[in-house]
Protein backbone atom coordinates (compact mmCIF):
# COMPACT_ATOMS: atom_id res chain seq x y z
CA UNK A 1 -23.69 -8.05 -3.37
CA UNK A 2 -21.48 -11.06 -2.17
CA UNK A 3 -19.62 -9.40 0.32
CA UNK A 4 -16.42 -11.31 -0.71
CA UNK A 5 -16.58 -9.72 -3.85
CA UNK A 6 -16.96 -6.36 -2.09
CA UNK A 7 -13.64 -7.50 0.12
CA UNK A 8 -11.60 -7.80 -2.77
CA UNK A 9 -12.55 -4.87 -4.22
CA UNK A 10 -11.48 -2.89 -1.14
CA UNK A 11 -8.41 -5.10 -0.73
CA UNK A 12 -7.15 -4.15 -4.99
CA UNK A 13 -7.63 -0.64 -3.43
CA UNK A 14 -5.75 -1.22 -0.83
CA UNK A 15 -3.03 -3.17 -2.11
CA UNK A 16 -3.02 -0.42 -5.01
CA UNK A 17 -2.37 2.36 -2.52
CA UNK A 18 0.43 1.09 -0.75
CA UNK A 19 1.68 0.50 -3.99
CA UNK A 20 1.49 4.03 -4.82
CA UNK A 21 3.00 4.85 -1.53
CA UNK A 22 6.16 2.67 -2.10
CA UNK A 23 6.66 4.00 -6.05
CA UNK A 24 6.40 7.76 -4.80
CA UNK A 25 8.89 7.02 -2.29
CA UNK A 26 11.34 5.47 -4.87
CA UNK A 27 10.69 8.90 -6.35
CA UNK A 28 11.63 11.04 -4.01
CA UNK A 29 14.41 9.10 -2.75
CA UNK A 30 15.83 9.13 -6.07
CA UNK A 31 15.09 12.98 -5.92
CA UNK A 32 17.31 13.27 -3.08
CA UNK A 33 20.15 11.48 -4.38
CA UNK A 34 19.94 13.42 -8.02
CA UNK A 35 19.82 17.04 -6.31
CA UNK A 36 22.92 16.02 -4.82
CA UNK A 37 24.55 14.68 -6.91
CA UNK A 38 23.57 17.66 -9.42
CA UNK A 39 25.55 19.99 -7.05
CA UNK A 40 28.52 17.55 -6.85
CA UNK A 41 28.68 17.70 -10.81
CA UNK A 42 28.33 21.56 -11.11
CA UNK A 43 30.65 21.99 -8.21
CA UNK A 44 27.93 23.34 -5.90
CA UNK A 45 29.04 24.56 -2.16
CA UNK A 46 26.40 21.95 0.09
CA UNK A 47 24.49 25.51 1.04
CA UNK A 48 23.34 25.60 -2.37
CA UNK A 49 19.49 24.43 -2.29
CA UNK A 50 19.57 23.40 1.41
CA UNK A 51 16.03 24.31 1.64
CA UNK A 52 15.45 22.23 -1.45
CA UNK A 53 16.65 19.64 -0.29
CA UNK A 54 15.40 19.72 2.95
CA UNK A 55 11.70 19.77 1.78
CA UNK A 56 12.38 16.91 0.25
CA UNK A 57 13.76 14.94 3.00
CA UNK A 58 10.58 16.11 4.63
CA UNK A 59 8.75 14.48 1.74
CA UNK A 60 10.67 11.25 2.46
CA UNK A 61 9.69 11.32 6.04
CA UNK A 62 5.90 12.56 5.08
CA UNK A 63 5.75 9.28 2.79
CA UNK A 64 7.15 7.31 5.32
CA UNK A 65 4.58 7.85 8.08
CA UNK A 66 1.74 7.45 5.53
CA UNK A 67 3.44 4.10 4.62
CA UNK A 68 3.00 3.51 8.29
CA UNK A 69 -0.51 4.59 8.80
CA UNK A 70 -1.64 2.28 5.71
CA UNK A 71 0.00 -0.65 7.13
CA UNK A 72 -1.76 0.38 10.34
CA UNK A 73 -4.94 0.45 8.58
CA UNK A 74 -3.88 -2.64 6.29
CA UNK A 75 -4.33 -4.96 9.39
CA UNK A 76 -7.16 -3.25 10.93
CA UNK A 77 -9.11 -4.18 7.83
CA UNK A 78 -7.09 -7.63 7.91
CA UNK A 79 -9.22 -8.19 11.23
CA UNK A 80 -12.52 -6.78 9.82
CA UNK A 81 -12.20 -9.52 6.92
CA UNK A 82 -11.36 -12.01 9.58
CA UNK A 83 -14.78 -10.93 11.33
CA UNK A 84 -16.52 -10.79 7.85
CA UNK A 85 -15.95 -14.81 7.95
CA UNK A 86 -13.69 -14.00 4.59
CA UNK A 87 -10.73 -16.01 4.47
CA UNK A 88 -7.62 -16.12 2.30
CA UNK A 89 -6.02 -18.71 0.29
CA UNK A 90 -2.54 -18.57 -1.19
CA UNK A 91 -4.64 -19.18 -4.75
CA UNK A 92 -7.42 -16.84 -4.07
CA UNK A 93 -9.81 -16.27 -1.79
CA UNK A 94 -12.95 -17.68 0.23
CA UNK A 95 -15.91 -17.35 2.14
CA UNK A 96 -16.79 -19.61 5.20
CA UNK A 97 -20.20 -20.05 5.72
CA UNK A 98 -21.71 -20.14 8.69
CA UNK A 99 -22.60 -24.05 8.53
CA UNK A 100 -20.23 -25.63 6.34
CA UNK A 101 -17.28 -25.79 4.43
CA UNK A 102 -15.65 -23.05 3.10
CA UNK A 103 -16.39 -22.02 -0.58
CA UNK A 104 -14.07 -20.78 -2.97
CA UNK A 105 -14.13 -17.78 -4.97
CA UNK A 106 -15.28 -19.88 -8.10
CA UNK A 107 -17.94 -21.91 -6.56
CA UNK A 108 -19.22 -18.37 -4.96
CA UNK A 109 -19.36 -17.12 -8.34
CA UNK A 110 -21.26 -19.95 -9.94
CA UNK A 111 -24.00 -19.52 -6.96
CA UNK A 112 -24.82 -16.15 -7.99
């Protein structure tokens, strides 16, 4: 298999989780804000769900440093691609070959 088509494949995965990542976060962020203000509306003293709301706010700072560690791992695997002699476009990607120009996605495609 071309391994540029491999490299995307890895890199929709990629770009997929730290999607995820970001959208849960939104989530529990907006979690956070609704348990308070639930307590607000029903005229709550702040002691009621502390521990609620504290295991959430651990959940924020859980997704945080996993946002962290795929970031981490986003540019380690920016460096293998880099090594794999796969390059990115703005429009794309490509593949330089060892004795040449580089070849675009389409042209790569067309070869197989």
């Amino acid at each position: 298999m071309e391994k540029i088509f491999v490299v995307k494949r890895v890199a929709a995965k990629l770009h997929g989780s730290e999607a995820a990542i970001d959208t849960a976060m939104v989530q529990v962020a907006e979690m956070m804000g609704e348990l308070v203000q639930a307590r607000k509306d029903l005229g709550l003293s702040a002691t009621v769900a502390a521990g609620a709301s504290a295991k959430v706010a651990a959940a924020v700072a859980a997704l945080s440093e996993a946002r962290s560690a795929m970031v981490a791992a986003h540019a380690e695997l920016d460096e293998t691609r880099l090594r794999l002699g796969v390059r990115t476009k703005m429009m794309g990607w490509e593949i330089k070959l060892s004795a040449g120009e580089p070849v675009a996605d389409e042209q790569v495609a067309q070869a197989s």
